[in-house]
N, C-alpha and C. Protein backbone atom coordinates (compact mmCIF):
# COMPACT_ATOMS: atom_id res chain seq x y z
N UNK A 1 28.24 -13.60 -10.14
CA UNK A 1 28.16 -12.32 -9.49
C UNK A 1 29.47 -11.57 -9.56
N UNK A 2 30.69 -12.50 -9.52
CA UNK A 2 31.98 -11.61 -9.21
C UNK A 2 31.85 -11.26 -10.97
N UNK A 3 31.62 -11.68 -12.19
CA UNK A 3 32.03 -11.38 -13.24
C UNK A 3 31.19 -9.91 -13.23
N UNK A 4 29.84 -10.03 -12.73
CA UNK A 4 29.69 -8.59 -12.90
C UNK A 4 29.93 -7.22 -11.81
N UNK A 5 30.35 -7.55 -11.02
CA UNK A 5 31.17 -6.76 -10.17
C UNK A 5 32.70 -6.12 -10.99
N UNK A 6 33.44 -7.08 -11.66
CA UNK A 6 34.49 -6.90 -12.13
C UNK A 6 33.94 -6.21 -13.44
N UNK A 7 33.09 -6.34 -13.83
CA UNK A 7 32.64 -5.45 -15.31
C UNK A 7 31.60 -4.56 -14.76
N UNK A 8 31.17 -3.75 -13.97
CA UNK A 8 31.39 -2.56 -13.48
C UNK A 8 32.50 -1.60 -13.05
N UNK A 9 33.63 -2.72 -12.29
CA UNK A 9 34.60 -1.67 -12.06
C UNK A 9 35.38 -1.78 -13.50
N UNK A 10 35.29 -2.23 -14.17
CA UNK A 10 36.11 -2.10 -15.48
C UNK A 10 35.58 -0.83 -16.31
N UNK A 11 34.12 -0.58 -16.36
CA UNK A 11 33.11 0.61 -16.64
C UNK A 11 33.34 1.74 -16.00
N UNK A 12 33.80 1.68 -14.82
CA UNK A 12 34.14 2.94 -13.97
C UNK A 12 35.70 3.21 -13.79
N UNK A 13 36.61 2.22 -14.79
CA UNK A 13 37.81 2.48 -14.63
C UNK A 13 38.41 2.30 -13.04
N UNK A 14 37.78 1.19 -12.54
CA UNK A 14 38.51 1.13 -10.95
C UNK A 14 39.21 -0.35 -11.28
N UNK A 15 39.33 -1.63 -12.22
CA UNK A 15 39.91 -2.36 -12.25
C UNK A 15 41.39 -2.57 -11.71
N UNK A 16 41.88 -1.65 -11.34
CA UNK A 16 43.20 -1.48 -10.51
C UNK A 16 43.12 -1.37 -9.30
N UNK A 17 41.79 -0.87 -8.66
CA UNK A 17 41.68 -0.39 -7.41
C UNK A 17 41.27 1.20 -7.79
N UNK A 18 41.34 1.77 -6.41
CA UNK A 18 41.43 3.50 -6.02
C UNK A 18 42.64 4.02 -6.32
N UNK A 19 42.65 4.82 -6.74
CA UNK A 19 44.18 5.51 -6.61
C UNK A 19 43.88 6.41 -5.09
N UNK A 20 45.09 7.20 -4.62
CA UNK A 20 45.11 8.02 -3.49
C UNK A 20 44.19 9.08 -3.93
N UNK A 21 44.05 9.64 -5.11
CA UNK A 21 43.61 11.23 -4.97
C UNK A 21 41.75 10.88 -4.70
N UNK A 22 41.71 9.02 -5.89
CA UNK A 22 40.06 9.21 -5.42
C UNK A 22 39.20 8.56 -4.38
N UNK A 23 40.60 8.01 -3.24
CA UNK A 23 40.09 7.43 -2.16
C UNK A 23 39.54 9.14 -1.06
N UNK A 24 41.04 9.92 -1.47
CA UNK A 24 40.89 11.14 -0.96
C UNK A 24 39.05 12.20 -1.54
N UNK A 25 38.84 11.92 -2.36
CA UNK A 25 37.66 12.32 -2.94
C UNK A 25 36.13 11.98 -2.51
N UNK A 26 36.46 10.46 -2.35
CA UNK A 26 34.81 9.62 -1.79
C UNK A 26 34.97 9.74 -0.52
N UNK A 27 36.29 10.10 0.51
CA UNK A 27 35.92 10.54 1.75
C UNK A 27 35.73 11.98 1.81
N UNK A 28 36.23 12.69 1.25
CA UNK A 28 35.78 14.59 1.32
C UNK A 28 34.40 14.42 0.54
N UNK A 29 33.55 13.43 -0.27
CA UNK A 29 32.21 13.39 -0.24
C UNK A 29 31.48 13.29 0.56
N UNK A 30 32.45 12.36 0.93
CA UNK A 30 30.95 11.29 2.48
C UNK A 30 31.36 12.40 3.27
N UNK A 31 32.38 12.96 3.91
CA UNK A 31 32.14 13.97 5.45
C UNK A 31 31.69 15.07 4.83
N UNK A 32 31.15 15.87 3.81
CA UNK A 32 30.49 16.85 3.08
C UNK A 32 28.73 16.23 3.28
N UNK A 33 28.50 15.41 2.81
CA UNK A 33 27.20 14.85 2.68
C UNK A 33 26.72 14.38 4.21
N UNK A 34 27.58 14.27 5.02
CA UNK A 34 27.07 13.59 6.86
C UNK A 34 25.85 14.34 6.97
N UNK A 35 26.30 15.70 7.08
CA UNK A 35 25.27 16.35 8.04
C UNK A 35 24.10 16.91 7.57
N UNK A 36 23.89 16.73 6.28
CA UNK A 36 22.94 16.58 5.27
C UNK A 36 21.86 15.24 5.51
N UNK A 37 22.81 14.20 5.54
CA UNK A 37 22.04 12.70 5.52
C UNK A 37 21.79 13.15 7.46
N UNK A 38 22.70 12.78 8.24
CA UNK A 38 22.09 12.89 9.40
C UNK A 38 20.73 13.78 10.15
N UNK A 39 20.72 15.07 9.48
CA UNK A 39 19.44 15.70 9.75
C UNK A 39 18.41 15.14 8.27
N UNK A 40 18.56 14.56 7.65
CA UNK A 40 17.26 13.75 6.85
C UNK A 40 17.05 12.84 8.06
N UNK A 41 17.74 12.10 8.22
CA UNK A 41 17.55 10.82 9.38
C UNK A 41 16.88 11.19 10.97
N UNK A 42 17.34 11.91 10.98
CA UNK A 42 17.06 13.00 12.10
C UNK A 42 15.30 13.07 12.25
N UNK A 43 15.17 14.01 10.68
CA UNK A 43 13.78 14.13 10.33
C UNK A 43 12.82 13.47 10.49
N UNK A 44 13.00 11.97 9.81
CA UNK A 44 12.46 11.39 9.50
C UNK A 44 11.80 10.33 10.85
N UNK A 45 12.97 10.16 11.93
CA UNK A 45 12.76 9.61 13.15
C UNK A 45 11.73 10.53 14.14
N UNK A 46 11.80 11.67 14.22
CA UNK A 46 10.89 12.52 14.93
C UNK A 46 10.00 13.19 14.66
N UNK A 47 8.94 12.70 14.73
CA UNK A 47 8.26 13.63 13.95
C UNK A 47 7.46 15.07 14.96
N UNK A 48 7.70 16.30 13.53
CA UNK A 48 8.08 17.55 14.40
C UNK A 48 6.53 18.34 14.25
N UNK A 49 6.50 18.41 15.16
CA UNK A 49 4.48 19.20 15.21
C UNK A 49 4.95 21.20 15.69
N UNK A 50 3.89 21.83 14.64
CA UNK A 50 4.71 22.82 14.34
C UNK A 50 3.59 23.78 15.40
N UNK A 51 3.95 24.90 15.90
CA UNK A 51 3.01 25.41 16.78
C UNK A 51 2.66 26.55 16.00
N UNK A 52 1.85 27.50 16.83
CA UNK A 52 0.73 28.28 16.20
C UNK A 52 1.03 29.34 16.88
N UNK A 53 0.44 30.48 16.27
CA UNK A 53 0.42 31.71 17.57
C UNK A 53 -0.67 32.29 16.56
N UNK A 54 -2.12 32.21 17.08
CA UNK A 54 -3.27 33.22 16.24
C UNK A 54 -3.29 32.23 15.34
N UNK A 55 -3.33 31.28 15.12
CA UNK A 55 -3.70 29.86 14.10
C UNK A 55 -3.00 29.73 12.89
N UNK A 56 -1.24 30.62 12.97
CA UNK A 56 -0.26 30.76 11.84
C UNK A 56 0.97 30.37 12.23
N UNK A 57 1.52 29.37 11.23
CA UNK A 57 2.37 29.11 11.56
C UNK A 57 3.63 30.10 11.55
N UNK A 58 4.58 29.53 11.94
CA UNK A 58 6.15 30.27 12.26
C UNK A 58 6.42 30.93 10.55
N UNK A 59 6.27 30.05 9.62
CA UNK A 59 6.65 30.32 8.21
C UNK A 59 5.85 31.34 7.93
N UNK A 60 4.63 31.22 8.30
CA UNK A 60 3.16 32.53 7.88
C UNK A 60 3.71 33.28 8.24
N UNK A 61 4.16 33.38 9.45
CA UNK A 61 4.56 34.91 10.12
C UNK A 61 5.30 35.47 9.65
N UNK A 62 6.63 34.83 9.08
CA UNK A 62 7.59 35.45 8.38
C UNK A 62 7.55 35.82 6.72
N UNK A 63 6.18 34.97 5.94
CA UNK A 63 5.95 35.99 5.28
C UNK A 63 5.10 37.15 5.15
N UNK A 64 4.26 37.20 6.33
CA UNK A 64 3.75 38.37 6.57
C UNK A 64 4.59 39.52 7.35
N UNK A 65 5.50 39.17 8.27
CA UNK A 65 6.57 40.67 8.21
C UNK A 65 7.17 40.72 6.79
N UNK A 66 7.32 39.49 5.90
CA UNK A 66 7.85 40.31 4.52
C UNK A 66 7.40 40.82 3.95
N UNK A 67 5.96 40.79 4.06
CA UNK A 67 5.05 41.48 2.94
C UNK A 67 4.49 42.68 3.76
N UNK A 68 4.85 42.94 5.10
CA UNK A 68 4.64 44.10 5.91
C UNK A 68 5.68 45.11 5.84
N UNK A 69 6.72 44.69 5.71
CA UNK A 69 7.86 45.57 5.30
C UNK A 69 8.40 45.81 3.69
N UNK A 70 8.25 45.10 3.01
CA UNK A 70 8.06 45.41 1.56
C UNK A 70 6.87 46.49 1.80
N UNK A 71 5.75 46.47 2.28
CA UNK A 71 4.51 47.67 2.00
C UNK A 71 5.39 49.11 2.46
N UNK A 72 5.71 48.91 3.68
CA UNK A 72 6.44 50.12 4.46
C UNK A 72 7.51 50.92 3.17
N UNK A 73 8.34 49.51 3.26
CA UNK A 73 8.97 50.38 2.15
C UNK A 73 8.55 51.37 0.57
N UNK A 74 7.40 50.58 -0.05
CA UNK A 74 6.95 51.45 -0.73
C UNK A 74 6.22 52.31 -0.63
N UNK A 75 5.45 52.48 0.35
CA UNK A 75 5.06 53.84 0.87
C UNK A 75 5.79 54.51 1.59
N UNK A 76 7.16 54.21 2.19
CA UNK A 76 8.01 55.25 2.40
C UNK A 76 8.25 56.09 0.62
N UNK A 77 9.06 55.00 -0.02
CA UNK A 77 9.70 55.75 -1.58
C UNK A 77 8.22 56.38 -1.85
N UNK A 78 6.98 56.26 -1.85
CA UNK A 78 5.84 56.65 -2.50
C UNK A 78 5.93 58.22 -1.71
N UNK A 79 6.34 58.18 -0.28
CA UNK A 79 6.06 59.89 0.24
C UNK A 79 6.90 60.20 -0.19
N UNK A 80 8.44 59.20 -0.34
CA UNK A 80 9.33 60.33 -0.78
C UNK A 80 9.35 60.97 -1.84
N UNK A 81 8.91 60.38 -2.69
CA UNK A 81 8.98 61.19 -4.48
C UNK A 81 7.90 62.28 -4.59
N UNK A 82 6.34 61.72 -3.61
CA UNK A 82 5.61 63.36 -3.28
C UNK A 82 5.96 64.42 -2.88
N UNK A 83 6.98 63.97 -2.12
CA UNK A 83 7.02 65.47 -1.42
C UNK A 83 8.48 65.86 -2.02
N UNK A 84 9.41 65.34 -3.02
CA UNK A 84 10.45 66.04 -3.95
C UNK A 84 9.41 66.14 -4.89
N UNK A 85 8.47 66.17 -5.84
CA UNK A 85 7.90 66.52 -6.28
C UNK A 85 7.30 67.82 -5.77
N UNK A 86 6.29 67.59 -5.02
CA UNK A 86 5.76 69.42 -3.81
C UNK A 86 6.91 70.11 -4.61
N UNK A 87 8.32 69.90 -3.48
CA UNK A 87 9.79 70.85 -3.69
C UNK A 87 10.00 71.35 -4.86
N UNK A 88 10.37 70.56 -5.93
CA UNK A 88 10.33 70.76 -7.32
C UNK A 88 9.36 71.62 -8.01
N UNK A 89 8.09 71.22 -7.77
CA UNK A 89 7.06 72.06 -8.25
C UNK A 89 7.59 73.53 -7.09
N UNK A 90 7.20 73.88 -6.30
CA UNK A 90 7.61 74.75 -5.59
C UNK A 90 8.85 75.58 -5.72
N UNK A 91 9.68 75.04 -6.31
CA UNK A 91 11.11 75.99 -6.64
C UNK A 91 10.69 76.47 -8.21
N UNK A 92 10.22 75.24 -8.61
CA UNK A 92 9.97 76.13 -9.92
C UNK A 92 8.95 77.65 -10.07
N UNK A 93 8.39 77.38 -9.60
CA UNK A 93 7.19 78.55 -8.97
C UNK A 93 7.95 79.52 -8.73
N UNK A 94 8.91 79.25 -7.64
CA UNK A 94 9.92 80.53 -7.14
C UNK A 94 10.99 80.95 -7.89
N UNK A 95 11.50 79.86 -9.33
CA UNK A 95 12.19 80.45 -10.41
C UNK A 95 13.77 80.41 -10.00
N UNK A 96 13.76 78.87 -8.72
CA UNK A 96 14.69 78.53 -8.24
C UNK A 96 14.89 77.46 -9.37
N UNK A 97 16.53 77.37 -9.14
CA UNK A 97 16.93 76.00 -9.76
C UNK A 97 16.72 74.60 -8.74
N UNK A 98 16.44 73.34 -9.97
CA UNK A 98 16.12 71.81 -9.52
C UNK A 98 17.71 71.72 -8.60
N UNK A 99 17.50 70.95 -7.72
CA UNK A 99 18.54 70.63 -6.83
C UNK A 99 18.50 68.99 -7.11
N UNK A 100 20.00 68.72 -7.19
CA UNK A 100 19.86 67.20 -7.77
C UNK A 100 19.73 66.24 -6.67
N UNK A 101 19.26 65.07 -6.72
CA UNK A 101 18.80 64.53 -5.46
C UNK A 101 20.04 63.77 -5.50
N UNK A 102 21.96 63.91 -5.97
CA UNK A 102 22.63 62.77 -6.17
C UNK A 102 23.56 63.88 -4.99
N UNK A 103 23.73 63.29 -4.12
CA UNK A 103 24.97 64.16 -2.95
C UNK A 103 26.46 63.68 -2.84
């Protein structure tokens, strides 16, 4: 067993040991990765029952205000270009000049 322990770290170039910079490295991994692994662990111990409001969940809801406000928004831009259009058509009629919509 120790021969292949020692011919792994010979494969990974650790046959000397760690040096400082990559002892410094596998600990700025591990306290980067904690709170990642601890809420998996977290997860996995409790299990989380999701509630309803009108038989949708929390996630439903939020993509239905997205897809409620994406609509808003294009029927806002949809009145707006009708009615600079109206204007446009309308100045031209009156033999006014286009006014640029850039301020």
């Amino acid at each position: 067993m120790d021969q292949y322990i020692q011919h792994l770290k010979d494969l990974l170039g650790l046959a000397n040991g760690l040096s400082a910079e990559q002892k410094h490295d596998i600990v700025k991994a591990g306290l980067q990765a904690a709170p990642a692994g601890t809420a998996g662990v977290g997860a996995t111990i409790s299990p989380v029952t999701e509630t309803t409001f009108l038989g949708f969940t929390g996630n439903t809801w939020v993509v239905f205000a997205s897809l409620l406000f994406i609509s808003l928004q294009i029927v806002h831009l949809l009145w707006k270009w009708r009615r600079q259009a109206r204007i446009d058509t309308q100045r031209k009629a009156d033999g006014l000049p286009l006014e640029s919509l850039e301020r």
